[in-house]
PDB file of N, CA and C in Angstrom:
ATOM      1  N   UNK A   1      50.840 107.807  66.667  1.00  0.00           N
ATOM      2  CA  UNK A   1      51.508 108.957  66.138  1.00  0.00           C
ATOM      3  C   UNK A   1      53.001 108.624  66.010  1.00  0.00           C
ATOM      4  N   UNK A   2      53.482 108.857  64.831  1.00  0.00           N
ATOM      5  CA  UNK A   2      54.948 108.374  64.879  1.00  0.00           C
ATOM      6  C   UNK A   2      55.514 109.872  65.357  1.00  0.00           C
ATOM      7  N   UNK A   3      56.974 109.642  65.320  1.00  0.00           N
ATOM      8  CA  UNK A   3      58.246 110.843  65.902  1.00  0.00           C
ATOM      9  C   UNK A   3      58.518 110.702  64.777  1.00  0.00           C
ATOM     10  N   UNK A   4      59.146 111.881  64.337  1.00  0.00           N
ATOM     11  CA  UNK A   4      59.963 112.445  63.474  1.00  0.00           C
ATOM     12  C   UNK A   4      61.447 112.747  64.031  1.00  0.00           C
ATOM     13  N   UNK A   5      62.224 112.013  63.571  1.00  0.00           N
ATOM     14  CA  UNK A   5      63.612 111.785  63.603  1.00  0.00           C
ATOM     15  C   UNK A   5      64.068 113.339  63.838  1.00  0.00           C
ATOM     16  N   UNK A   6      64.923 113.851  64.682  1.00  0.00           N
ATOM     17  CA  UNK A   6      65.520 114.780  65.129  1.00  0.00           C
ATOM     18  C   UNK A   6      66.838 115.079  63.976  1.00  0.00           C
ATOM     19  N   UNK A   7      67.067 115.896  63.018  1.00  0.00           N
ATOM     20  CA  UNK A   7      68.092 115.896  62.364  1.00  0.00           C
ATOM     21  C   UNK A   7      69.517 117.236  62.707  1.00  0.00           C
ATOM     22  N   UNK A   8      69.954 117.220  62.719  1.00  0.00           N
ATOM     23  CA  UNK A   8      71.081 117.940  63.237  1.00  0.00           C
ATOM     24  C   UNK A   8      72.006 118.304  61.792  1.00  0.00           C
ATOM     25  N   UNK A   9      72.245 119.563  61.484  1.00  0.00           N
ATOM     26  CA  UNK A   9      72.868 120.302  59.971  1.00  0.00           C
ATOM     27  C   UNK A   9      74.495 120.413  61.055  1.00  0.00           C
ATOM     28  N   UNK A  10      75.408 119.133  59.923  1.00  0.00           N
ATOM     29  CA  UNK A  10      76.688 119.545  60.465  1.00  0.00           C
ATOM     30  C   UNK A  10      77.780 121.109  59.273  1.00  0.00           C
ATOM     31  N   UNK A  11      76.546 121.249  58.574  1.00  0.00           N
ATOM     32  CA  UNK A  11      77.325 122.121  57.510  1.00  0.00           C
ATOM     33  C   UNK A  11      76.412 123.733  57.084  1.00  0.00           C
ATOM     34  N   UNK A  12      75.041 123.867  57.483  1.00  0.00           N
ATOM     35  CA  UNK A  12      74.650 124.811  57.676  1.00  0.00           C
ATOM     36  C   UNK A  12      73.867 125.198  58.800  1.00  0.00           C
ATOM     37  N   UNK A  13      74.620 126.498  59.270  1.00  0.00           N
ATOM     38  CA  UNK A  13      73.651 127.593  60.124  1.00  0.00           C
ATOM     39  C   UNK A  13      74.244 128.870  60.538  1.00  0.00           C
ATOM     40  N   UNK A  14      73.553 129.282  60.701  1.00  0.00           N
ATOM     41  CA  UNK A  14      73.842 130.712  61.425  1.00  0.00           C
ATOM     42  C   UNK A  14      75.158 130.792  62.576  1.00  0.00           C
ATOM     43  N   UNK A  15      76.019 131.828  61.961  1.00  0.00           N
ATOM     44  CA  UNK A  15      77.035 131.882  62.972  1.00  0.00           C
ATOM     45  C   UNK A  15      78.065 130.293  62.893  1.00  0.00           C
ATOM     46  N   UNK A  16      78.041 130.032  61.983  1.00  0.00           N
ATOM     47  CA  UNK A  16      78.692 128.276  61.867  1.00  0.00           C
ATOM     48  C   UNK A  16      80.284 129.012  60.994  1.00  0.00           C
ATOM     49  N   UNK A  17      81.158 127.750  60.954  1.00  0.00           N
ATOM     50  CA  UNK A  17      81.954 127.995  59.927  1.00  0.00           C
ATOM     51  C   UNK A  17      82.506 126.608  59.604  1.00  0.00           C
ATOM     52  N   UNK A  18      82.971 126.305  58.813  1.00  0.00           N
ATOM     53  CA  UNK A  18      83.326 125.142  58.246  1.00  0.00           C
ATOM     54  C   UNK A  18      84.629 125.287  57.646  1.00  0.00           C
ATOM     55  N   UNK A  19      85.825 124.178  57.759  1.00  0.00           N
ATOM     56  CA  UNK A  19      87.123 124.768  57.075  1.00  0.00           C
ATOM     57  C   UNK A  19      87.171 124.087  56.098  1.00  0.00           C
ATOM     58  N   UNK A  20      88.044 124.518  54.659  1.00  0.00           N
ATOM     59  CA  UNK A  20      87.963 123.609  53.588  1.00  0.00           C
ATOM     60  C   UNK A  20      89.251 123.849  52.772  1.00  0.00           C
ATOM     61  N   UNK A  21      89.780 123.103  51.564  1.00  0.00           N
ATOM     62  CA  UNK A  21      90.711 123.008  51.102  1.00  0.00           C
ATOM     63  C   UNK A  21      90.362 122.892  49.782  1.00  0.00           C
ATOM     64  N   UNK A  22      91.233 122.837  48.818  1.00  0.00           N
ATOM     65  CA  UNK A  22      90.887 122.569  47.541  1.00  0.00           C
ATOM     66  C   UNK A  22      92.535 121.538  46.697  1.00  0.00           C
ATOM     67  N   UNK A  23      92.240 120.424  46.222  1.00  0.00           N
ATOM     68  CA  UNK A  23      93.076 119.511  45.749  1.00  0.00           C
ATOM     69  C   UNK A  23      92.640 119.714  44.081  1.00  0.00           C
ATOM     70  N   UNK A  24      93.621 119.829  43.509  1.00  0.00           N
ATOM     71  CA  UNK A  24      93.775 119.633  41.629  1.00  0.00           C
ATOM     72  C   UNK A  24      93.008 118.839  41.181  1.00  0.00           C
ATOM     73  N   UNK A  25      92.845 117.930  40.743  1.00  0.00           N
ATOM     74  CA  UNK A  25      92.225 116.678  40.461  1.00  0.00           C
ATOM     75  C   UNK A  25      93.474 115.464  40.192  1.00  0.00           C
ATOM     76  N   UNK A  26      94.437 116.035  40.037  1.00  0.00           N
ATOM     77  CA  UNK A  26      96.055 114.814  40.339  1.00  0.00           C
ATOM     78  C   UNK A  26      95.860 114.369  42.031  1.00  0.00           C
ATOM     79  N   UNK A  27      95.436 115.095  42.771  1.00  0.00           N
ATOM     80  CA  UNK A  27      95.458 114.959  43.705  1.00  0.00           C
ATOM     81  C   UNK A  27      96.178 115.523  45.098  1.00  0.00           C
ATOM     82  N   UNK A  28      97.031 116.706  44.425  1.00  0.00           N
ATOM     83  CA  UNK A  28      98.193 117.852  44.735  1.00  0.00           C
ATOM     84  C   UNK A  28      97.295 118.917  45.635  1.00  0.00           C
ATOM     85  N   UNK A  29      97.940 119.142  46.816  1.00  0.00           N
ATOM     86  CA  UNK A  29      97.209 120.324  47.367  1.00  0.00           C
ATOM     87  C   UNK A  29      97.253 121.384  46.103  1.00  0.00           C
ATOM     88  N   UNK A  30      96.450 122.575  46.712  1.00  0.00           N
ATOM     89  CA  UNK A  30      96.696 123.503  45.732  1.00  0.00           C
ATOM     90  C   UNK A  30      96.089 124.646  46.362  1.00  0.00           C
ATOM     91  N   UNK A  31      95.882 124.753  47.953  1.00  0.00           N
ATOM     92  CA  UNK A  31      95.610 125.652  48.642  1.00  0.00           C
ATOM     93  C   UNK A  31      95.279 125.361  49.931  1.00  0.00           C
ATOM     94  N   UNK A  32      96.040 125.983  51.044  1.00  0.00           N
ATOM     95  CA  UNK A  32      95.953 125.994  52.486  1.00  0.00           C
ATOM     96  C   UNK A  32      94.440 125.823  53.083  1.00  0.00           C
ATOM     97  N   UNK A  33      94.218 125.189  54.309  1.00  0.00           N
ATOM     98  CA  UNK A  33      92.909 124.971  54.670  1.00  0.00           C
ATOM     99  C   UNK A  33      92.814 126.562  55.652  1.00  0.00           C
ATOM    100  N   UNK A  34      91.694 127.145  54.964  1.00  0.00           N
ATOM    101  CA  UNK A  34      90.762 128.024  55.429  1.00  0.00           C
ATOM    102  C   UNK A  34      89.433 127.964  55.904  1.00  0.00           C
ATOM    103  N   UNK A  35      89.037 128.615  56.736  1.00  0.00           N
ATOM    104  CA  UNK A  35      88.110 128.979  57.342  1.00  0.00           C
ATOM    105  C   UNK A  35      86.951 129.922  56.346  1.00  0.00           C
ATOM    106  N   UNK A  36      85.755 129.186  56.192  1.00  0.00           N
ATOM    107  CA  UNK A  36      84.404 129.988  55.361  1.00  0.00           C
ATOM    108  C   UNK A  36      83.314 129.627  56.236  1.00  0.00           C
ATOM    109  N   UNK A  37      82.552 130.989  56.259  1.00  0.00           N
ATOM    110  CA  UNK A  37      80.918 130.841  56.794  1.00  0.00           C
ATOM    111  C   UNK A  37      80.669 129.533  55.719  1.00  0.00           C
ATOM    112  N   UNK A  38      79.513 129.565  56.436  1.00  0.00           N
ATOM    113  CA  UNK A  38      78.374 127.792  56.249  1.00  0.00           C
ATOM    114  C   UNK A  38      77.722 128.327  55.309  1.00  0.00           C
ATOM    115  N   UNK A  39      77.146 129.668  55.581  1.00  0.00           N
ATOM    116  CA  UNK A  39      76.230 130.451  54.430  1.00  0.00           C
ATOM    117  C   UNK A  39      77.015 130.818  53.179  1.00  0.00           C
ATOM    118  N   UNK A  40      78.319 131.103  53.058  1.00  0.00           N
ATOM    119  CA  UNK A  40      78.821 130.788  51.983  1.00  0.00           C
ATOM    120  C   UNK A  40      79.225 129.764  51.386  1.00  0.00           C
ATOM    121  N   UNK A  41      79.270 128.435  51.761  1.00  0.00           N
ATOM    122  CA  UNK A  41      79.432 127.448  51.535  1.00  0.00           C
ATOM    123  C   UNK A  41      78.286 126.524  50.811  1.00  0.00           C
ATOM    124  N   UNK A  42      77.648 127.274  51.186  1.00  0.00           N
ATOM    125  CA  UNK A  42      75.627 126.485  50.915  1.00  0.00           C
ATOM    126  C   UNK A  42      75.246 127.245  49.301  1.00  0.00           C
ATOM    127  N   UNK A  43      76.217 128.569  49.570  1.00  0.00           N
ATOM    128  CA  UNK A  43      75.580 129.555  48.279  1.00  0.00           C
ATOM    129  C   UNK A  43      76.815 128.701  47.104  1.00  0.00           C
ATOM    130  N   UNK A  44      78.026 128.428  47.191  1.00  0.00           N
ATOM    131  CA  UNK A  44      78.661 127.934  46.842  1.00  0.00           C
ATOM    132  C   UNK A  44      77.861 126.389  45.669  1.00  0.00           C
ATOM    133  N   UNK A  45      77.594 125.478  46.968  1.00  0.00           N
ATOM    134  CA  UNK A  45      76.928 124.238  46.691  1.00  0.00           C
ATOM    135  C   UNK A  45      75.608 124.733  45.675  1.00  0.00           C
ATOM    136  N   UNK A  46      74.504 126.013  46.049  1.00  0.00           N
ATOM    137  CA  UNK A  46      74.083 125.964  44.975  1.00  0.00           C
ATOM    138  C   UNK A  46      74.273 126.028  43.909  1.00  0.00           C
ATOM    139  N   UNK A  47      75.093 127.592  43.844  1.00  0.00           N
ATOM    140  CA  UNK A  47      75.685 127.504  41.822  1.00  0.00           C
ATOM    141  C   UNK A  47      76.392 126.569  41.833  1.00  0.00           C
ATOM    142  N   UNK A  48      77.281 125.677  42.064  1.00  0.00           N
ATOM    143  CA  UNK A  48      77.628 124.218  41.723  1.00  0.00           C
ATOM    144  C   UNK A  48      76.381 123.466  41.253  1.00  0.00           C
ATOM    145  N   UNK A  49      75.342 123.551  42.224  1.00  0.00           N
ATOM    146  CA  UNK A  49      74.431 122.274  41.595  1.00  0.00           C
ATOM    147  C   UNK A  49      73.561 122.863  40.497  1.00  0.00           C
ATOM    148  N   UNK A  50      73.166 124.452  40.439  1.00  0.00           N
ATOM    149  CA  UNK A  50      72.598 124.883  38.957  1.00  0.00           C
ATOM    150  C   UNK A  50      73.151 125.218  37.803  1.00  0.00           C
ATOM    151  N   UNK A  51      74.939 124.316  37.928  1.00  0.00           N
ATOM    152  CA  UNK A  51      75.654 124.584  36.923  1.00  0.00           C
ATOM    153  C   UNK A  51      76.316 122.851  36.702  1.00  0.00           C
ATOM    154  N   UNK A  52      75.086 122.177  37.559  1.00  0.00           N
ATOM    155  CA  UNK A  52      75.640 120.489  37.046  1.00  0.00           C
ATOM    156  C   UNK A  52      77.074 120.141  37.119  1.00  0.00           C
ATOM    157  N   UNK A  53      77.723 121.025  37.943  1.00  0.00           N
ATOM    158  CA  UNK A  53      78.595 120.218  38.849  1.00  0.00           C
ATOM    159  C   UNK A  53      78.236 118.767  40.173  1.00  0.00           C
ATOM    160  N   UNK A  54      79.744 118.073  39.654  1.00  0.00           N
ATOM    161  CA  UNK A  54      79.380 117.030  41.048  1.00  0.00           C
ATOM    162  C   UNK A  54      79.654 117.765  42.408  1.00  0.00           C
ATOM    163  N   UNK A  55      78.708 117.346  43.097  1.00  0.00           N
ATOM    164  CA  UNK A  55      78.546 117.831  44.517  1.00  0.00           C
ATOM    165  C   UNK A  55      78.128 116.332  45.520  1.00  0.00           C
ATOM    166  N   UNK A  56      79.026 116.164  46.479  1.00  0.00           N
ATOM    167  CA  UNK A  56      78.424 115.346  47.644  1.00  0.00           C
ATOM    168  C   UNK A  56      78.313 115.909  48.804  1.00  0.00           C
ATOM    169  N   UNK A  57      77.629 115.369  49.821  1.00  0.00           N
ATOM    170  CA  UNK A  57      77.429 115.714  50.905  1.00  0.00           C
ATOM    171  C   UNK A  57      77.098 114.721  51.667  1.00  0.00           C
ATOM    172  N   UNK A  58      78.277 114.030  52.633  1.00  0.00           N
ATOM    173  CA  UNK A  58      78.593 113.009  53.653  1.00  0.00           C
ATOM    174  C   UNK A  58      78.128 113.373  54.840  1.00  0.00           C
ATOM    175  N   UNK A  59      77.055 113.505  55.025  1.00  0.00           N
ATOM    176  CA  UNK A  59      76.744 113.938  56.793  1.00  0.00           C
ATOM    177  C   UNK A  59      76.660 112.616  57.746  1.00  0.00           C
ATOM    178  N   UNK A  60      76.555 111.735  57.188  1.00  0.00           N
ATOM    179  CA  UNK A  60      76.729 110.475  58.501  1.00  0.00           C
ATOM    180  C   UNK A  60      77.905 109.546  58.037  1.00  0.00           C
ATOM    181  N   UNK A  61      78.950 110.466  57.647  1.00  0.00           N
ATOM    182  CA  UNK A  61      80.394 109.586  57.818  1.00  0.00           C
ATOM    183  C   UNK A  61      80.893 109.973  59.201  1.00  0.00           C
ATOM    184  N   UNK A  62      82.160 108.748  59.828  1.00  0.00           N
ATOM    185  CA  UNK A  62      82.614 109.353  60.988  1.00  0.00           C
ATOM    186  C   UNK A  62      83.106 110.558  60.761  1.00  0.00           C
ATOM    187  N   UNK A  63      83.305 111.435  59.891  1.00  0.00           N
ATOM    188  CA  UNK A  63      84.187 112.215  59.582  1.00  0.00           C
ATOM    189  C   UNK A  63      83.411 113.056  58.401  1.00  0.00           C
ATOM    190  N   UNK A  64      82.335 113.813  59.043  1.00  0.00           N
ATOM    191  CA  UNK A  64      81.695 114.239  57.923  1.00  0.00           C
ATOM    192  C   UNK A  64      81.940 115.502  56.899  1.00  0.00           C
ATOM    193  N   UNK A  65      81.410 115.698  55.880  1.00  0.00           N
ATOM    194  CA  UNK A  65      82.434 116.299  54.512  1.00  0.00           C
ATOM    195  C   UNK A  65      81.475 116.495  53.555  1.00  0.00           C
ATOM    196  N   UNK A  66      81.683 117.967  53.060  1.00  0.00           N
ATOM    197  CA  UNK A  66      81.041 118.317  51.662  1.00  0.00           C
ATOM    198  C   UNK A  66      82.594 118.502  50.661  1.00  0.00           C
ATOM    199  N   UNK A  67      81.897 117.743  49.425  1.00  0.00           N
ATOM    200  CA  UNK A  67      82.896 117.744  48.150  1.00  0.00           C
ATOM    201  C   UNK A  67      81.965 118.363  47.560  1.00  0.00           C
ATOM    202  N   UNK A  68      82.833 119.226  46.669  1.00  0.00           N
ATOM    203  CA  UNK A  68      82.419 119.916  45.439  1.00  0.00           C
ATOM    204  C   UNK A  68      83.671 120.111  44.480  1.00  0.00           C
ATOM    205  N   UNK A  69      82.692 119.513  43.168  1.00  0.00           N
ATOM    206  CA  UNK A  69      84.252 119.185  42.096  1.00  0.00           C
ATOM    207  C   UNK A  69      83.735 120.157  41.174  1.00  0.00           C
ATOM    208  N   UNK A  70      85.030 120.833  40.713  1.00  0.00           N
ATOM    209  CA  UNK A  70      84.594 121.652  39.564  1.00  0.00           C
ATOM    210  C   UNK A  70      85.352 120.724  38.523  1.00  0.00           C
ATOM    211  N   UNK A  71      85.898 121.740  37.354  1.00  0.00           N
ATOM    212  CA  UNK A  71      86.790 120.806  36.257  1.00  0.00           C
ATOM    213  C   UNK A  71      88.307 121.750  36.321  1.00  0.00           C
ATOM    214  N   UNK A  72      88.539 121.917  37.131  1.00  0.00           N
ATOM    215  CA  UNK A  72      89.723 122.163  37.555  1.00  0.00           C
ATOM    216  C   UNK A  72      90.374 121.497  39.030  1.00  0.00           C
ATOM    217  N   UNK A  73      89.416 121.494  39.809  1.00  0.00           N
ATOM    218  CA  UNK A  73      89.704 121.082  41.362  1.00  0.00           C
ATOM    219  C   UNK A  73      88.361 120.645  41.695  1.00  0.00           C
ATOM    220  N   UNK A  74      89.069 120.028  43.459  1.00  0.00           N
ATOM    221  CA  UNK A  74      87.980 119.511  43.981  1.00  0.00           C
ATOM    222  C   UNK A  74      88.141 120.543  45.431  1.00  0.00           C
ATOM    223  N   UNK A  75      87.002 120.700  45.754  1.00  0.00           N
ATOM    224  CA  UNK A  75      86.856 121.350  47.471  1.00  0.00           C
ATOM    225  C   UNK A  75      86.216 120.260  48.346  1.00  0.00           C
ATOM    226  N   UNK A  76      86.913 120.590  49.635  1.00  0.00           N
ATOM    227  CA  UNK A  76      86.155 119.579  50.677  1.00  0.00           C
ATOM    228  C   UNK A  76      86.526 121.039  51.686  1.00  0.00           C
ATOM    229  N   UNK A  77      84.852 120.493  52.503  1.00  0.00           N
ATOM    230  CA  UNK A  77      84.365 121.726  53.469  1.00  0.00           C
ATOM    231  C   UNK A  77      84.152 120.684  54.478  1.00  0.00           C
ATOM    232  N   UNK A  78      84.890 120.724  55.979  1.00  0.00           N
ATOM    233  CA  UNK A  78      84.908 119.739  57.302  1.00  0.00           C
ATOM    234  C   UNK A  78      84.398 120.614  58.457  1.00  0.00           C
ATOM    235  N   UNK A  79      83.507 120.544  59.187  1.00  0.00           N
ATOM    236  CA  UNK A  79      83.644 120.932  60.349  1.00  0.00           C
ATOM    237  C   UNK A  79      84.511 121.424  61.535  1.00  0.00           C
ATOM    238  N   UNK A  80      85.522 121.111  61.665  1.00  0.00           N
ATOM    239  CA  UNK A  80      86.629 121.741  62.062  1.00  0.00           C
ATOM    240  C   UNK A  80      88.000 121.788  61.349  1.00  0.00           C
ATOM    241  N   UNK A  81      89.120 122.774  61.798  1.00  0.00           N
ATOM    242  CA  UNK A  81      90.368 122.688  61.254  1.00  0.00           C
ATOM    243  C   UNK A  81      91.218 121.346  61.449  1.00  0.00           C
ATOM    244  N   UNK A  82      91.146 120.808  62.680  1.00  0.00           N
ATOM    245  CA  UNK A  82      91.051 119.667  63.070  1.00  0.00           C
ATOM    246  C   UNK A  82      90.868 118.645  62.165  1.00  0.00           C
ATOM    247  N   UNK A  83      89.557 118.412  61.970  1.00  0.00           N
ATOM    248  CA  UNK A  83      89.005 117.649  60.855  1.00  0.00           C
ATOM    249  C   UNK A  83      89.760 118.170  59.270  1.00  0.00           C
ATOM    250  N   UNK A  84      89.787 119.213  58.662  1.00  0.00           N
ATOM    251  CA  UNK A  84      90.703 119.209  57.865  1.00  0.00           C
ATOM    252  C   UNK A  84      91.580 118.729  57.312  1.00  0.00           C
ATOM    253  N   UNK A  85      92.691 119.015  58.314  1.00  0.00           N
ATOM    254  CA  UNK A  85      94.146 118.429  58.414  1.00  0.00           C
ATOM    255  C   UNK A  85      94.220 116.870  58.236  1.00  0.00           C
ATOM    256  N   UNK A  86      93.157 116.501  59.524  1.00  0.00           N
ATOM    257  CA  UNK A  86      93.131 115.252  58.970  1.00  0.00           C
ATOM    258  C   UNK A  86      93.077 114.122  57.875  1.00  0.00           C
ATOM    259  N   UNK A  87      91.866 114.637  57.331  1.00  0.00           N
ATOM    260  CA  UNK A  87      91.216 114.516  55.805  1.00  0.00           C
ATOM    261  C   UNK A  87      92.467 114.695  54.946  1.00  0.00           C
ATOM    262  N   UNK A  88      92.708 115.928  55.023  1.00  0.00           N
ATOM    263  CA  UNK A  88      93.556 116.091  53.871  1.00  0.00           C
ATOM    264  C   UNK A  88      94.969 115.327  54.264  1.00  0.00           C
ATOM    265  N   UNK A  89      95.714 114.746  55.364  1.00  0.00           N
ATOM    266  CA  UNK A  89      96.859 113.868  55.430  1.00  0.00           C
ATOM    267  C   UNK A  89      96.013 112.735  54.819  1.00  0.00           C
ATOM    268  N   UNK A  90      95.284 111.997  54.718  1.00  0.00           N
ATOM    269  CA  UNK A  90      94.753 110.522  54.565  1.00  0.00           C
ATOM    270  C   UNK A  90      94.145 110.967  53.248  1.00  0.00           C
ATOM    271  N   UNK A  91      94.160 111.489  52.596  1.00  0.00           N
ATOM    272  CA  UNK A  91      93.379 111.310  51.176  1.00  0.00           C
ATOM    273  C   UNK A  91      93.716 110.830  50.484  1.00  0.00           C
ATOM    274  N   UNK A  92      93.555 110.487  49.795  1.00  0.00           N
ATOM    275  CA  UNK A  92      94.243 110.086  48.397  1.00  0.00           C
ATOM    276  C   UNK A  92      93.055 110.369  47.369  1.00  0.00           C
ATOM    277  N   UNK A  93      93.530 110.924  45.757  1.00  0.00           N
ATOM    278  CA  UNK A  93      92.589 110.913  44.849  1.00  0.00           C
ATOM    279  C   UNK A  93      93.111 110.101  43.400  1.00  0.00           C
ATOM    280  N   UNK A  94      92.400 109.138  43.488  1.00  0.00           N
ATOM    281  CA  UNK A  94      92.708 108.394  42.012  1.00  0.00           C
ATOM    282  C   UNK A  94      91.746 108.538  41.310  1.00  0.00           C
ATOM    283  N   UNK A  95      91.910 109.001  39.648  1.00  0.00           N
ATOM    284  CA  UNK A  95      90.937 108.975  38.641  1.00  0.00           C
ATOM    285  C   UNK A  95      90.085 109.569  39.203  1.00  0.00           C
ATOM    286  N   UNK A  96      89.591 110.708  40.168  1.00  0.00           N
ATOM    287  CA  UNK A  96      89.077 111.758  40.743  1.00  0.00           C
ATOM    288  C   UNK A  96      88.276 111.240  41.579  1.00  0.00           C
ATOM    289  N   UNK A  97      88.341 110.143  42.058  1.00  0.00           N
ATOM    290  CA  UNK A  97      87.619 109.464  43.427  1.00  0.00           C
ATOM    291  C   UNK A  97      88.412 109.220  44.504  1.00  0.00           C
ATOM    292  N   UNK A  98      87.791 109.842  45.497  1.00  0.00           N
ATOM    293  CA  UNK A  98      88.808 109.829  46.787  1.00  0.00           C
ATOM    294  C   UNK A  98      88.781 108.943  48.027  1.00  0.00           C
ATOM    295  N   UNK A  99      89.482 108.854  48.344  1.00  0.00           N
ATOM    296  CA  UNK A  99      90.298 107.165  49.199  1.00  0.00           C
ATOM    297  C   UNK A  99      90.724 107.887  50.601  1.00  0.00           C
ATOM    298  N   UNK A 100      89.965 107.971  51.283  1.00  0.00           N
ATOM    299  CA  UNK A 100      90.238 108.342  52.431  1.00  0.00           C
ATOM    300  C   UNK A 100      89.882 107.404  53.796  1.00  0.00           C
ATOM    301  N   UNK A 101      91.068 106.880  54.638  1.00  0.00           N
ATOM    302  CA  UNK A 101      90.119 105.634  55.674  1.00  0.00           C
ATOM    303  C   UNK A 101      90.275 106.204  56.995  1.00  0.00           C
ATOM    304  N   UNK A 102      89.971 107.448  57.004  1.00  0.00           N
ATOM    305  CA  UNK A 102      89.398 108.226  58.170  1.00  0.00           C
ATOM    306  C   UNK A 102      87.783 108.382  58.037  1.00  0.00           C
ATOM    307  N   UNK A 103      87.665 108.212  57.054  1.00  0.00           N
ATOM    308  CA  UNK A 103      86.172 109.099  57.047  1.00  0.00           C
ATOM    309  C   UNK A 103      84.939 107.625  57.082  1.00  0.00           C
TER     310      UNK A 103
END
């Protein structure tokens, strides 16, 4: 009988919150890191993905991170404020791919 790998959701559940930011696509902040439920964040990621937006979702980086790019900006949603701040000092975005060597 095999095991089934134990998986752990660093971006949805009940009672969760996740903080996130949003960068231009120059790469310019363009709004303070806030605090959003997980459940809005997930409803978010869907109409992004049934409107063929790019969407990633990094759950086994050291530093794990949902991007969601529209055609105006990009959002990144981190597990803590903590994590945030961080992310967003070390980013960098060239040609809308992001360069970050924290994560």
């Amino acid at each position: 009988m095999t095991r089934r790998k134990e998986t752990t959701s660093y971006f949805v559940g009940q009672h969760k919150d996740l903080w996130g930011f949003s960068l231009k696509l120059d790469g310019t902040d363009e709004c303070d890191i806030s605090k959003f439920a997980a459940d809005l964040v997930k409803k978010i990621i869907d109409h992004y993905y049934e409107s063929d937006w790019e969407i990633h979702v990094m759950p086994n980086e050291q530093m794990p991170f949902v991007m969601v790019k529209n055609p105006e900006s990009i959002w990144y949603y981190l597990r803590s404020e903590y994590e945030a701040i961080i992310f967003r000092e070390n980013i960098m975005v060239n040609g809308s791919y992001e360069f970050c060597h924290v994560i």
